[in-house]
PDB file of N, CA and C in Angstrom:
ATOM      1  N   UNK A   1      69.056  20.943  46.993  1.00  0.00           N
ATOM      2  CA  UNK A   1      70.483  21.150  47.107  1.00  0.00           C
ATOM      3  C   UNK A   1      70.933  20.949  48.556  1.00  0.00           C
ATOM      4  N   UNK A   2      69.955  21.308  49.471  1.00  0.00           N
ATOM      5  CA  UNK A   2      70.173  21.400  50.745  1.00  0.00           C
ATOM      6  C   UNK A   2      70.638  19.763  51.217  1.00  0.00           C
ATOM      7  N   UNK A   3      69.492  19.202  50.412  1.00  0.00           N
ATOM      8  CA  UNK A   3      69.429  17.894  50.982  1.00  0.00           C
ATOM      9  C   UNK A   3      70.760  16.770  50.286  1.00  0.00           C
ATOM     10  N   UNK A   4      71.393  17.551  49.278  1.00  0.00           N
ATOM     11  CA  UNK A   4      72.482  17.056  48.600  1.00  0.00           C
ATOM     12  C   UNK A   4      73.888  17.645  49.310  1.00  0.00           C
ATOM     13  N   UNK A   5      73.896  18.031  50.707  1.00  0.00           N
ATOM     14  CA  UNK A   5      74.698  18.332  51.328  1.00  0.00           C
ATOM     15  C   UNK A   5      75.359  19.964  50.919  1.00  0.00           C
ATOM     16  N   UNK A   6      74.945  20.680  50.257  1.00  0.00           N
ATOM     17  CA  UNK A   6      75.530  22.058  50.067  1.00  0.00           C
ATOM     18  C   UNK A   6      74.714  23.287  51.334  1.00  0.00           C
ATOM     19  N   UNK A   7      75.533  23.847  51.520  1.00  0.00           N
ATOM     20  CA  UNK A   7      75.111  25.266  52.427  1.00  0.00           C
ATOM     21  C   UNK A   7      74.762  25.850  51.882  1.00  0.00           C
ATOM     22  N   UNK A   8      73.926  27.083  52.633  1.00  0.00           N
ATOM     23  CA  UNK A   8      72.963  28.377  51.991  1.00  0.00           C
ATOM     24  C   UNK A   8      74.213  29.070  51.103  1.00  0.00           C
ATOM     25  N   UNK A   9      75.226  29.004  51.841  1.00  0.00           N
ATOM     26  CA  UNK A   9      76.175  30.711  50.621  1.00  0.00           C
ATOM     27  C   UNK A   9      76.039  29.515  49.635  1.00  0.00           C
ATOM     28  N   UNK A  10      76.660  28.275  49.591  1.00  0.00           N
ATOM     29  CA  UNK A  10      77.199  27.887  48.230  1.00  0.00           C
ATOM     30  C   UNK A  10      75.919  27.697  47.377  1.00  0.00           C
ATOM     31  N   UNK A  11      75.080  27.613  48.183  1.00  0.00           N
ATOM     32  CA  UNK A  11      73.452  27.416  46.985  1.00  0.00           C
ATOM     33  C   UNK A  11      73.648  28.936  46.481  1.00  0.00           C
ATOM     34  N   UNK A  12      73.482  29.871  47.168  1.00  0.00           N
ATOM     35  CA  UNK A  12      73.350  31.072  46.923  1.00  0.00           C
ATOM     36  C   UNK A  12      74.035  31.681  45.673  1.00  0.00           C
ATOM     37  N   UNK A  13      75.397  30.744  45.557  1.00  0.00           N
ATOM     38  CA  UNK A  13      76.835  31.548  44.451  1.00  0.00           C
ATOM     39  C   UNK A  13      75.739  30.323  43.684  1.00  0.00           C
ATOM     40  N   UNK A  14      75.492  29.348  43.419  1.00  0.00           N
ATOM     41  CA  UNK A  14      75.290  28.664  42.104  1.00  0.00           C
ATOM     42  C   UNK A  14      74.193  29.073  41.461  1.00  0.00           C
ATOM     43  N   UNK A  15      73.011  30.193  42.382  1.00  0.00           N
ATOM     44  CA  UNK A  15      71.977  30.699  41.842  1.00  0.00           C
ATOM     45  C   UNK A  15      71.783  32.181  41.440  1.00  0.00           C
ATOM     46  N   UNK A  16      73.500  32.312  41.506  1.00  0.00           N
ATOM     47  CA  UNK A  16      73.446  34.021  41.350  1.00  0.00           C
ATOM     48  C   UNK A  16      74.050  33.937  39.885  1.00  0.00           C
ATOM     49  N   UNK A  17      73.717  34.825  38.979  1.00  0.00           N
ATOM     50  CA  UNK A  17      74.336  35.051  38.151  1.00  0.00           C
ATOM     51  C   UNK A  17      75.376  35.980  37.757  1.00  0.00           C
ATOM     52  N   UNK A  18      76.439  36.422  37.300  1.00  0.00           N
ATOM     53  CA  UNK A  18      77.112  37.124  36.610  1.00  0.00           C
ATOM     54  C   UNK A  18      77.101  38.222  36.811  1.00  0.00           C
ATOM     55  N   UNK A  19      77.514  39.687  36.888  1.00  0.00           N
ATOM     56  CA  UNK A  19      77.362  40.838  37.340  1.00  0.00           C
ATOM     57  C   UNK A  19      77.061  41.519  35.710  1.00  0.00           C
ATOM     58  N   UNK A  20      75.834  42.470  35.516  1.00  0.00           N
ATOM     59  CA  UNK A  20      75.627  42.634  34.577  1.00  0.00           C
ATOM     60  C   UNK A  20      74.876  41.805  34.006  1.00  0.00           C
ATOM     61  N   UNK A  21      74.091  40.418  34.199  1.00  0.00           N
ATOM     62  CA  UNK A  21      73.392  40.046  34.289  1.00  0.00           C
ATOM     63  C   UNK A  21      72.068  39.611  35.402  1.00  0.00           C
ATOM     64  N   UNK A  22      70.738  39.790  34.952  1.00  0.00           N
ATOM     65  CA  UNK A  22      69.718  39.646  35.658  1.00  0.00           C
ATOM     66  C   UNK A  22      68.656  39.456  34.954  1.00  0.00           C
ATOM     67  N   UNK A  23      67.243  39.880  35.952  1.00  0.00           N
ATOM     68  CA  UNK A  23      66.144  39.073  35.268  1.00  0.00           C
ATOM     69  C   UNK A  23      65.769  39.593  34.156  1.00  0.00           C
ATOM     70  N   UNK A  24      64.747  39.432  33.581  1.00  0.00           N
ATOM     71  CA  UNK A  24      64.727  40.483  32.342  1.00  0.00           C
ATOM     72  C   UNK A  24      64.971  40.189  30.700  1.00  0.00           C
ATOM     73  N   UNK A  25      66.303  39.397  31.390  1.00  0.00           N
ATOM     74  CA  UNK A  25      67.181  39.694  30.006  1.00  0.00           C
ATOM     75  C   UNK A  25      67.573  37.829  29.698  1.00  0.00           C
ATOM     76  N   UNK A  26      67.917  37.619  28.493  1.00  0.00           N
ATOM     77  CA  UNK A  26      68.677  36.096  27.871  1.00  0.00           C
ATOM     78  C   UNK A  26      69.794  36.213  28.458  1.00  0.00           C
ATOM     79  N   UNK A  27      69.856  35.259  29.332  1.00  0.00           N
ATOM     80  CA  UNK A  27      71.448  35.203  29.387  1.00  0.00           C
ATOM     81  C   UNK A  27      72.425  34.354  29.237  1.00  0.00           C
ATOM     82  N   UNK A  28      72.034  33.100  28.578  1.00  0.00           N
ATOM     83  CA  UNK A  28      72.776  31.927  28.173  1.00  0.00           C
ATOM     84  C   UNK A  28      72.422  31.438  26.853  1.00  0.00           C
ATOM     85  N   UNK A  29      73.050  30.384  25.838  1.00  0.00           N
ATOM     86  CA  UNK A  29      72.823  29.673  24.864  1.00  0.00           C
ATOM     87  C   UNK A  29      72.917  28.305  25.296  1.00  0.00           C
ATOM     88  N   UNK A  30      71.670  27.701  25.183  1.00  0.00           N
ATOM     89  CA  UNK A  30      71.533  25.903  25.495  1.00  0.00           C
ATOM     90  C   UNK A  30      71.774  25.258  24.260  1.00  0.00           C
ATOM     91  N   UNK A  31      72.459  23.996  24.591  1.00  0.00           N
ATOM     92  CA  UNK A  31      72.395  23.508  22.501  1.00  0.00           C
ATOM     93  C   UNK A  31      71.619  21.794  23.455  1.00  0.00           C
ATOM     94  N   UNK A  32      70.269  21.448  23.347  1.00  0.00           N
ATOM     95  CA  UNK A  32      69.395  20.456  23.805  1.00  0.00           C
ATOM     96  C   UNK A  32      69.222  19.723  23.265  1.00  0.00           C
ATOM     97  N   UNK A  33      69.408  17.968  23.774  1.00  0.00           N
ATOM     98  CA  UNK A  33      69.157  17.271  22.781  1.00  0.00           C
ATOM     99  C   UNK A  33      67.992  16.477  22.490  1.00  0.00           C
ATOM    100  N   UNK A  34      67.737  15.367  22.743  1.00  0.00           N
ATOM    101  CA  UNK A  34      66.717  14.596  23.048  1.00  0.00           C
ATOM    102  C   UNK A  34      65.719  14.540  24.259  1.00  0.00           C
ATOM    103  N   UNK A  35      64.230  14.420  24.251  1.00  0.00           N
ATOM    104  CA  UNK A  35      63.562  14.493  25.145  1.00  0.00           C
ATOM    105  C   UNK A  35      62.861  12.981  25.323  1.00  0.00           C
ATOM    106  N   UNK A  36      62.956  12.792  26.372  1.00  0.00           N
ATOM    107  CA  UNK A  36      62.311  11.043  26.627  1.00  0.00           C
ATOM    108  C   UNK A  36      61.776  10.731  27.686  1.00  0.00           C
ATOM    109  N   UNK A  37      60.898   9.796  27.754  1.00  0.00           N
ATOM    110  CA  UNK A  37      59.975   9.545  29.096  1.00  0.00           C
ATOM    111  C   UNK A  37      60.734   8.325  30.130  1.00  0.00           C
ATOM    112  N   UNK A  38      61.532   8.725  31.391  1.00  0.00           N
ATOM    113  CA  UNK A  38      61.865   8.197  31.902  1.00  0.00           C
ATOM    114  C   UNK A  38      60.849   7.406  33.322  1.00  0.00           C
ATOM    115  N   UNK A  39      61.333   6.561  34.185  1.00  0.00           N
ATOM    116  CA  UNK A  39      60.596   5.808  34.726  1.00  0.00           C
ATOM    117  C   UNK A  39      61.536   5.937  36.590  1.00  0.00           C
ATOM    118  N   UNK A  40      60.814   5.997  37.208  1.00  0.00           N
ATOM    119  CA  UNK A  40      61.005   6.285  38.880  1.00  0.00           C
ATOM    120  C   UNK A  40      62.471   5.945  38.889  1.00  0.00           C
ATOM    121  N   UNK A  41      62.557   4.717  38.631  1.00  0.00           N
ATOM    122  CA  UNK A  41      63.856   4.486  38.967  1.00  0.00           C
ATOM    123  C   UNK A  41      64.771   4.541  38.501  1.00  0.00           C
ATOM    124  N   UNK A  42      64.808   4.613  37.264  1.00  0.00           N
ATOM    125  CA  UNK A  42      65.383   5.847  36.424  1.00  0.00           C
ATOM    126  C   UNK A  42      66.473   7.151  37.393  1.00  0.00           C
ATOM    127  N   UNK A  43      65.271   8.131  37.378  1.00  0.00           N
ATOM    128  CA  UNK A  43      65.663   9.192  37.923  1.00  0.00           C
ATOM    129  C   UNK A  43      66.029   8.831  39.451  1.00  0.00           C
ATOM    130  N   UNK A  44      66.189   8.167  40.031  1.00  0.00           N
ATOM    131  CA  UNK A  44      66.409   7.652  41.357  1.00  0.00           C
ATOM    132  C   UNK A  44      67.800   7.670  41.578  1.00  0.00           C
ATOM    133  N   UNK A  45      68.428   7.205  40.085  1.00  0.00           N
ATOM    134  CA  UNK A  45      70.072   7.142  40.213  1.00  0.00           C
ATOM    135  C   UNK A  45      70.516   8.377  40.664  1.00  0.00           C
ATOM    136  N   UNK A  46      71.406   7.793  41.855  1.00  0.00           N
ATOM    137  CA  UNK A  46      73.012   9.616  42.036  1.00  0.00           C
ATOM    138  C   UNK A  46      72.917  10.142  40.873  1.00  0.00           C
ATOM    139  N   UNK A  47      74.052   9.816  40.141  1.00  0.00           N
ATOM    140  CA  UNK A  47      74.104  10.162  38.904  1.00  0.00           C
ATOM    141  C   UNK A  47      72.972  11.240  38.074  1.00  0.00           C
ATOM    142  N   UNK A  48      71.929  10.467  37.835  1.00  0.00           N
ATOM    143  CA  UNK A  48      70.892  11.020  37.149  1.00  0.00           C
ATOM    144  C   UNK A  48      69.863  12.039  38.051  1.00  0.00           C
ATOM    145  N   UNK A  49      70.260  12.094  39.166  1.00  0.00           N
ATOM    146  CA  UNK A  49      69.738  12.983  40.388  1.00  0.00           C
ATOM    147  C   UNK A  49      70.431  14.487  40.292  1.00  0.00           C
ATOM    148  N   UNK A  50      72.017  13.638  40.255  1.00  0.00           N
ATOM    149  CA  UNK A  50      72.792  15.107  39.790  1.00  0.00           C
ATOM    150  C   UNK A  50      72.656  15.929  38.318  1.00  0.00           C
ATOM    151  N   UNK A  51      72.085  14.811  37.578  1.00  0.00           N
ATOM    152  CA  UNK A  51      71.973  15.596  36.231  1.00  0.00           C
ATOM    153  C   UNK A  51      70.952  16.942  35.889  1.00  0.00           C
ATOM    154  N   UNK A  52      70.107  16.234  36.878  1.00  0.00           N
ATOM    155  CA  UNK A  52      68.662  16.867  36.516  1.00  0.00           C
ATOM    156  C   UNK A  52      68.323  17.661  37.646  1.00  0.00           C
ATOM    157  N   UNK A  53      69.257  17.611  39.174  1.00  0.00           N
ATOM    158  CA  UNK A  53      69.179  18.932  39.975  1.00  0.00           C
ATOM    159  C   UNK A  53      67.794  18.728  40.885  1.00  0.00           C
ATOM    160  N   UNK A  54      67.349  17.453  40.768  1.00  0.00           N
ATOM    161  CA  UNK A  54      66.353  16.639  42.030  1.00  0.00           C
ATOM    162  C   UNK A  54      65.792  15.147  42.094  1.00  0.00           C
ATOM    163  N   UNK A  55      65.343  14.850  42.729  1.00  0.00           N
ATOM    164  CA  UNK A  55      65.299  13.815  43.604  1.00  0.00           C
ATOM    165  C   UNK A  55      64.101  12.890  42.421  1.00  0.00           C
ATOM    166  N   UNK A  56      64.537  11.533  42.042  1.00  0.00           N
ATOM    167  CA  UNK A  56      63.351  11.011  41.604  1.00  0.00           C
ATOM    168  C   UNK A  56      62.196  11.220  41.578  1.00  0.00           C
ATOM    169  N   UNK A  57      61.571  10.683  42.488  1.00  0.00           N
ATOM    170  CA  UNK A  57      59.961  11.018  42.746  1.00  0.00           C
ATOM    171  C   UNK A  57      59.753  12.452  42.767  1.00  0.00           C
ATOM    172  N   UNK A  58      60.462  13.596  42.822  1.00  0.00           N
ATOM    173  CA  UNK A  58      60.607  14.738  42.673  1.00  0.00           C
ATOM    174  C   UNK A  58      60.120  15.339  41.419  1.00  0.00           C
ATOM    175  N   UNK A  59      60.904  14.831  40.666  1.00  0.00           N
ATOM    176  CA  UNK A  59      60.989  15.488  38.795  1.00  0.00           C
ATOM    177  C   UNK A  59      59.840  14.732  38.142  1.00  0.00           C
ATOM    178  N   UNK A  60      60.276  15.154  37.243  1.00  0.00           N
ATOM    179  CA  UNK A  60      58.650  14.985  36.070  1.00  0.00           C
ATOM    180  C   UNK A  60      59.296  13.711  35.291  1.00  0.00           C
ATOM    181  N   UNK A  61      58.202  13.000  34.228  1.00  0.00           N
ATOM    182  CA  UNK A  61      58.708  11.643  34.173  1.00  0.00           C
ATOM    183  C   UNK A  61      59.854  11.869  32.684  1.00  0.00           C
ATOM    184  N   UNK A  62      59.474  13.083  32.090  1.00  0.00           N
ATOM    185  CA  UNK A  62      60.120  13.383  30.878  1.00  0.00           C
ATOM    186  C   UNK A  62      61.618  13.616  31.612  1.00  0.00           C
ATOM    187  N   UNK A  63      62.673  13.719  30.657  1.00  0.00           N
ATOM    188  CA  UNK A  63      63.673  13.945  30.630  1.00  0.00           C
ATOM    189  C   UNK A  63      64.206  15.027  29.201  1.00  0.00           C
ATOM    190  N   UNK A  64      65.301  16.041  29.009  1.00  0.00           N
ATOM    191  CA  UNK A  64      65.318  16.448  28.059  1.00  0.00           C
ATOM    192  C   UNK A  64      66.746  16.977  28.254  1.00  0.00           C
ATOM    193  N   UNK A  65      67.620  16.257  27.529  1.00  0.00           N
ATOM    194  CA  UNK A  65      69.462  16.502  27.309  1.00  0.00           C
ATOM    195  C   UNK A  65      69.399  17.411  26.682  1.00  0.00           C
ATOM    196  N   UNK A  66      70.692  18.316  27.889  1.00  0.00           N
ATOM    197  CA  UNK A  66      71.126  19.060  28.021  1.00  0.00           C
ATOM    198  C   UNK A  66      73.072  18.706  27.416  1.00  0.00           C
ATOM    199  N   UNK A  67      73.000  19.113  26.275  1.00  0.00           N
ATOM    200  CA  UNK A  67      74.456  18.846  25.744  1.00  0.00           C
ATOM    201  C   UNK A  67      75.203  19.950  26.476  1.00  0.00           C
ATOM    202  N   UNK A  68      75.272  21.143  26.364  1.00  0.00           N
ATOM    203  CA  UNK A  68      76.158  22.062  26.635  1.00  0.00           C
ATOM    204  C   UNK A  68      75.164  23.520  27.024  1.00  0.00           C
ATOM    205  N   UNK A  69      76.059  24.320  27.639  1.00  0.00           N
ATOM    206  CA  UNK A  69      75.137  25.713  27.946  1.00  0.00           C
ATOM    207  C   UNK A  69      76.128  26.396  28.314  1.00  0.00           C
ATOM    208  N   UNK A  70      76.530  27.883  28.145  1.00  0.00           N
ATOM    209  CA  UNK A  70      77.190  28.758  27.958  1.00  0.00           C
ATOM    210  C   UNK A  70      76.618  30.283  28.353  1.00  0.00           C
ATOM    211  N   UNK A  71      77.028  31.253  29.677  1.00  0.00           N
ATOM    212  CA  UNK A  71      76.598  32.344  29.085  1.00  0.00           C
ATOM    213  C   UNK A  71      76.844  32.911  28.166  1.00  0.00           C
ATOM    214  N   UNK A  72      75.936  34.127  27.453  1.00  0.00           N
ATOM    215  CA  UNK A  72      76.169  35.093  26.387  1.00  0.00           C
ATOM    216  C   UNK A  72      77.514  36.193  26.696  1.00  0.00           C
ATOM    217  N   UNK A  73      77.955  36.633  25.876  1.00  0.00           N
ATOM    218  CA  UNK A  73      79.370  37.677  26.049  1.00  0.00           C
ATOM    219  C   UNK A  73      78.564  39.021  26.841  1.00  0.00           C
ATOM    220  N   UNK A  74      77.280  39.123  26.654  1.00  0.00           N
ATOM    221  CA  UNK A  74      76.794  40.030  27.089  1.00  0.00           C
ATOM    222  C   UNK A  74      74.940  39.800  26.768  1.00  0.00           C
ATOM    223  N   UNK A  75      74.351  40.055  28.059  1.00  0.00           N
ATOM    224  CA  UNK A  75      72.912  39.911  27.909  1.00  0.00           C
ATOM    225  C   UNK A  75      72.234  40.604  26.861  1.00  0.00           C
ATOM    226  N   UNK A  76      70.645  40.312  26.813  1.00  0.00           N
ATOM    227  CA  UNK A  76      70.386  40.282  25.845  1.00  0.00           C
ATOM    228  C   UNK A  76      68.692  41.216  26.313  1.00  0.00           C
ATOM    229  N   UNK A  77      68.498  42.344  26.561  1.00  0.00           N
ATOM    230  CA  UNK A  77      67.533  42.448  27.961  1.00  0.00           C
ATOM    231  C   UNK A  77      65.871  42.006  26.677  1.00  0.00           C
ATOM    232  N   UNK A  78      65.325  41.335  27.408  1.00  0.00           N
ATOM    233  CA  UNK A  78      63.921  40.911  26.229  1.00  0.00           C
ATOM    234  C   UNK A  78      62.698  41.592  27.198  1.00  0.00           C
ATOM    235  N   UNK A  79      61.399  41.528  26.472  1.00  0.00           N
ATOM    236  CA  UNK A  79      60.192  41.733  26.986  1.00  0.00           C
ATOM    237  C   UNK A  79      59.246  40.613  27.658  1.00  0.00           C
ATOM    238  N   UNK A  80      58.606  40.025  28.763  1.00  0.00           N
ATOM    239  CA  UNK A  80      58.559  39.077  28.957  1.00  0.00           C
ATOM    240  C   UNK A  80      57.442  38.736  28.431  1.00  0.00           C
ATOM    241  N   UNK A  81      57.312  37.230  27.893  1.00  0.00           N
ATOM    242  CA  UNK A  81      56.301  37.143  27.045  1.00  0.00           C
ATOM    243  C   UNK A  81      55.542  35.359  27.944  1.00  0.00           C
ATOM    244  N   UNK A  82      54.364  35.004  27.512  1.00  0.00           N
ATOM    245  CA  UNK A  82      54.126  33.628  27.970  1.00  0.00           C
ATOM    246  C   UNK A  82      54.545  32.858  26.676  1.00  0.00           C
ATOM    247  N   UNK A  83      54.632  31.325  27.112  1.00  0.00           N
ATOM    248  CA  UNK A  83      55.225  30.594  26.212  1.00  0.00           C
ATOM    249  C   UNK A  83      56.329  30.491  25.919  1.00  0.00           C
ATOM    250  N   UNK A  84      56.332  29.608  24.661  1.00  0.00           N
ATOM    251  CA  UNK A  84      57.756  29.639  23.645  1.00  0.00           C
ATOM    252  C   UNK A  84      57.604  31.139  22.764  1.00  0.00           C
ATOM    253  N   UNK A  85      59.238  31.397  22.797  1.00  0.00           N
ATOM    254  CA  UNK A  85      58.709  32.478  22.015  1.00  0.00           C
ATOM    255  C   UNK A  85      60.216  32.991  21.025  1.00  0.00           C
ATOM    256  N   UNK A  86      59.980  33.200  19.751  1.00  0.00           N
ATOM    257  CA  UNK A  86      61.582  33.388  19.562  1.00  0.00           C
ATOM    258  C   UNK A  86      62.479  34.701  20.238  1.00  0.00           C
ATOM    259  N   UNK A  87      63.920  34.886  19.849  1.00  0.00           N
ATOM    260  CA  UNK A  87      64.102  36.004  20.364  1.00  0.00           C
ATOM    261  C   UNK A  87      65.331  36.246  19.128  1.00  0.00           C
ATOM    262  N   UNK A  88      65.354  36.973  19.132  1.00  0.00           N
ATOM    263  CA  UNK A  88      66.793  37.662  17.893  1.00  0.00           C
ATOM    264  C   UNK A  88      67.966  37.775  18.842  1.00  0.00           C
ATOM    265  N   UNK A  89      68.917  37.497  18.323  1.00  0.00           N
ATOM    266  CA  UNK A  89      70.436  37.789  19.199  1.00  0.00           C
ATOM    267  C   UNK A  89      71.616  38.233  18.546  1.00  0.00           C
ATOM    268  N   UNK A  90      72.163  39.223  18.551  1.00  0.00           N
ATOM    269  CA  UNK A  90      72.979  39.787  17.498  1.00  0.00           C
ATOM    270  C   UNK A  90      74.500  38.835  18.034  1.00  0.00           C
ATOM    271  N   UNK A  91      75.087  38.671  16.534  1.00  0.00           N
ATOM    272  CA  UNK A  91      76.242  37.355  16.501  1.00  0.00           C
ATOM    273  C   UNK A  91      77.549  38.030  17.706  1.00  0.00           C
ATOM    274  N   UNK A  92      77.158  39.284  17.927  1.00  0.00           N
ATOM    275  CA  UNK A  92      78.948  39.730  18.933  1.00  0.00           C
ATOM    276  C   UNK A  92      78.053  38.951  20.399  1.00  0.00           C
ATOM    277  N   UNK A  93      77.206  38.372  20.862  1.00  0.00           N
ATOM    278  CA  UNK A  93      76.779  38.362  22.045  1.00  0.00           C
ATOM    279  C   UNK A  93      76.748  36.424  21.945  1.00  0.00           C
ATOM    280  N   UNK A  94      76.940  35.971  21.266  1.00  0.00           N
ATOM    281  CA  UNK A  94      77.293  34.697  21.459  1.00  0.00           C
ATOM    282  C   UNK A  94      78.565  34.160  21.390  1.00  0.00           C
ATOM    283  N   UNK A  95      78.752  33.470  22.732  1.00  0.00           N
ATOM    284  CA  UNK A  95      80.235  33.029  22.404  1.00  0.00           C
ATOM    285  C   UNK A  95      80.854  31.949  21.403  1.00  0.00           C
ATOM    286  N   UNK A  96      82.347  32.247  21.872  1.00  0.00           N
ATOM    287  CA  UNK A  96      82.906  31.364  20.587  1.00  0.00           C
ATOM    288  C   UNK A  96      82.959  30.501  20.452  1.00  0.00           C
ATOM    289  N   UNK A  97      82.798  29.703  19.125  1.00  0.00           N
ATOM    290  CA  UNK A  97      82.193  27.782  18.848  1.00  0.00           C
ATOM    291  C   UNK A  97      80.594  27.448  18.390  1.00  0.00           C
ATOM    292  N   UNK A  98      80.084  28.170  18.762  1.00  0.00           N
ATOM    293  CA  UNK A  98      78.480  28.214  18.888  1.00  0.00           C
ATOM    294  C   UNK A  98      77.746  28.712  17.133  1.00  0.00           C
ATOM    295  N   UNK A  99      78.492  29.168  16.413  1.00  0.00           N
ATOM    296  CA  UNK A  99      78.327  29.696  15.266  1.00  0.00           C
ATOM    297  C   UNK A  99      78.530  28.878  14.369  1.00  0.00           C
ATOM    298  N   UNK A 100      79.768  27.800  14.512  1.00  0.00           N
ATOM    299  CA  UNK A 100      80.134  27.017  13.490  1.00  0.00           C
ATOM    300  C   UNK A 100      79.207  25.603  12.680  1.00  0.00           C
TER     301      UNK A 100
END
């Protein structure tokens, strides 16, 4: 980020979350789309630099779209586990659109 011209506070506000939210806990809904194996120069583009939040030769060769992401109306505090892992989320804690 540094090197994409932003200062420490403004890195700082884009890595802070929400008040009432922290570690611990779910705090967003991702809706993800496709995952694909991209190639150096590829990820080299502005564009695709900004998508993915680093530098070509940086990132990994996969790629995996990101349609939309949303925090929750209210966290969700979980147990931390390794892996994939499911989690239950009761319907008042997801926002609206996401249900339909």
């Amino acid at each position: 980020m540094k090197r994409g011209g932003l200062d420490d506070d403004t890195i700082q506000q884009l890595k802070s979350l929400s008040d009432g939210f922290g570690k611990g806990m779910v705090v967003a809904i991702v809706e993800i789309g496709k995952t694909y194996d991209t190639i150096v120069e590829e990820r080299s583009k502005p564009d695709m630099q900004r998508r993915i939040g680093a530098y070509g030769a940086e990132s990994g060769r996969r790629c995996t779209e990101i349609r939309r992401v949303e925090l929750l109306r209210k966290p969700v505090r979980v147990k931390a586990k390794g892996d994939i892992f499911k989690v239950t989320i009761d319907q008042d804690c997801v926002p609206e659109g996401w249900l339909e």
